[in-house]
Protein backbone atom coordinates (compact mmCIF):
# COMPACT_ATOMS: atom_id res chain seq x y z
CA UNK A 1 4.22 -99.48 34.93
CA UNK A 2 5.25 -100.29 38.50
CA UNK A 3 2.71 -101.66 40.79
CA UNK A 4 3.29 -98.86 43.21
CA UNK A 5 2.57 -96.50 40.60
CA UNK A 6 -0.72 -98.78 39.62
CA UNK A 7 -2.47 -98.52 42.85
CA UNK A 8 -1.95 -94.43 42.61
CA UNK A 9 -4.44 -93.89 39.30
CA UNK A 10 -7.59 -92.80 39.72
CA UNK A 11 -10.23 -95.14 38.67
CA UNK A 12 -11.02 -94.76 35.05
CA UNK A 13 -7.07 -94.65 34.37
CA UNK A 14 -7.05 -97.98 36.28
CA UNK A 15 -9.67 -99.68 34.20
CA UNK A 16 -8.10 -98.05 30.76
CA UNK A 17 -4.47 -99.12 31.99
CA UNK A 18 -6.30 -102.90 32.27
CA UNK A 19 -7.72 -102.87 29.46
CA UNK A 20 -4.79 -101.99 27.47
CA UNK A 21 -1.73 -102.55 28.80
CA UNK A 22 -2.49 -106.00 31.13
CA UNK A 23 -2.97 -109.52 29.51
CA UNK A 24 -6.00 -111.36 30.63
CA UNK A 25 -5.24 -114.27 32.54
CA UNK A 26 -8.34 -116.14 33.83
CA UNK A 27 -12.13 -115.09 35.29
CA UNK A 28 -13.76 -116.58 37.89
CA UNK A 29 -17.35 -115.95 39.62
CA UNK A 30 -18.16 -114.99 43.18
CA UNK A 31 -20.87 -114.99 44.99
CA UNK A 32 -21.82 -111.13 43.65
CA UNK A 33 -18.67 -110.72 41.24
CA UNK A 34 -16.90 -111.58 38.58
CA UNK A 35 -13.54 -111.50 38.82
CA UNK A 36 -11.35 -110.69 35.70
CA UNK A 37 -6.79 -111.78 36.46
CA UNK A 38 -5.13 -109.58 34.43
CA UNK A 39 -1.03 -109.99 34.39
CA UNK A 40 0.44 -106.71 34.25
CA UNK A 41 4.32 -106.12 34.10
CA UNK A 42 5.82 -107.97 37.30
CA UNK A 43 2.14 -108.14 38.92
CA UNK A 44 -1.47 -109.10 38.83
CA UNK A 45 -4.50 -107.10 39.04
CA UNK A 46 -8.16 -108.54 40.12
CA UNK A 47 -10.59 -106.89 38.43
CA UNK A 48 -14.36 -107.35 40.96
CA UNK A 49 -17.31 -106.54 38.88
CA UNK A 50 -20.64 -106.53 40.13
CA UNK A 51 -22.80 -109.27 38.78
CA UNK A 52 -25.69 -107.28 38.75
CA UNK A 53 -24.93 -104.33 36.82
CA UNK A 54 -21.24 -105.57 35.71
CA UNK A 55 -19.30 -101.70 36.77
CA UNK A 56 -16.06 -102.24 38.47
CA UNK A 57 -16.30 -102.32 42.27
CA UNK A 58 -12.58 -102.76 43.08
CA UNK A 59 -9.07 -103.28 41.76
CA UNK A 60 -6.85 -105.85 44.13
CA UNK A 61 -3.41 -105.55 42.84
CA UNK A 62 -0.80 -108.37 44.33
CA UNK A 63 2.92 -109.41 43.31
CA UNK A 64 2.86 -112.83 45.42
CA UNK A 65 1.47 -116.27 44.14
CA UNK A 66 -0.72 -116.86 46.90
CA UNK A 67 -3.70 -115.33 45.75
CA UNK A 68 -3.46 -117.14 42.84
CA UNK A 69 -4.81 -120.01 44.05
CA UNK A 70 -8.44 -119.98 43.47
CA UNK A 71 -7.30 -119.37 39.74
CA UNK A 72 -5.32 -123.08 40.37
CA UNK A 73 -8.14 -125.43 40.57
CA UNK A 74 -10.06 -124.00 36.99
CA UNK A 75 -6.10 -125.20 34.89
CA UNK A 76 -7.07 -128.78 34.03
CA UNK A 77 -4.13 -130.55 33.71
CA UNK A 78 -5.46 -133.82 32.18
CA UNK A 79 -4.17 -132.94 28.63
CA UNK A 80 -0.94 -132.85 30.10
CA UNK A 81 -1.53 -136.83 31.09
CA UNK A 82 -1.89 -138.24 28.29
């Protein structure tokens, strides 16, 4: 699926589409959220879920590494030392 074509389903085809099709790269936590990287095809999705009552509150959907970057600092590299 094409990332153009992504950011056109509706919400609970989003969230099944996730689920199903995308690979899980890394979570991280917020100040309200937890944020789920899924790796879809030839882009990523953010997946925001509210900490309080854990529903989805928005999809961010990028192709870029940039916003990958606060995903950077929780890859410990140390194994790779030694």
């Amino acid at each position: 699926m094409k990332l153009s074509e992504f950011i056109l389903l509706g919400e609970v085809e989003k969230q099944h589409t996730v689920l199903h099709r995308g690979v899980l790269v890394a979570k991280r936590t917020e100040e309200t959220s937890l944020v789920f990287l899924f790796h879809l095809g030839g882009y990523y999705v953010e997946t925001w879920c509210s900490l309080a009552n854990r529903s989805v509150t928005e999809y961010r959907v990028f192709d870029g590494t940039a916003p990958l970057e606060p995903y950077l600092k929780e890859i410990s590299l140390q194994h790779l030392l030694n």
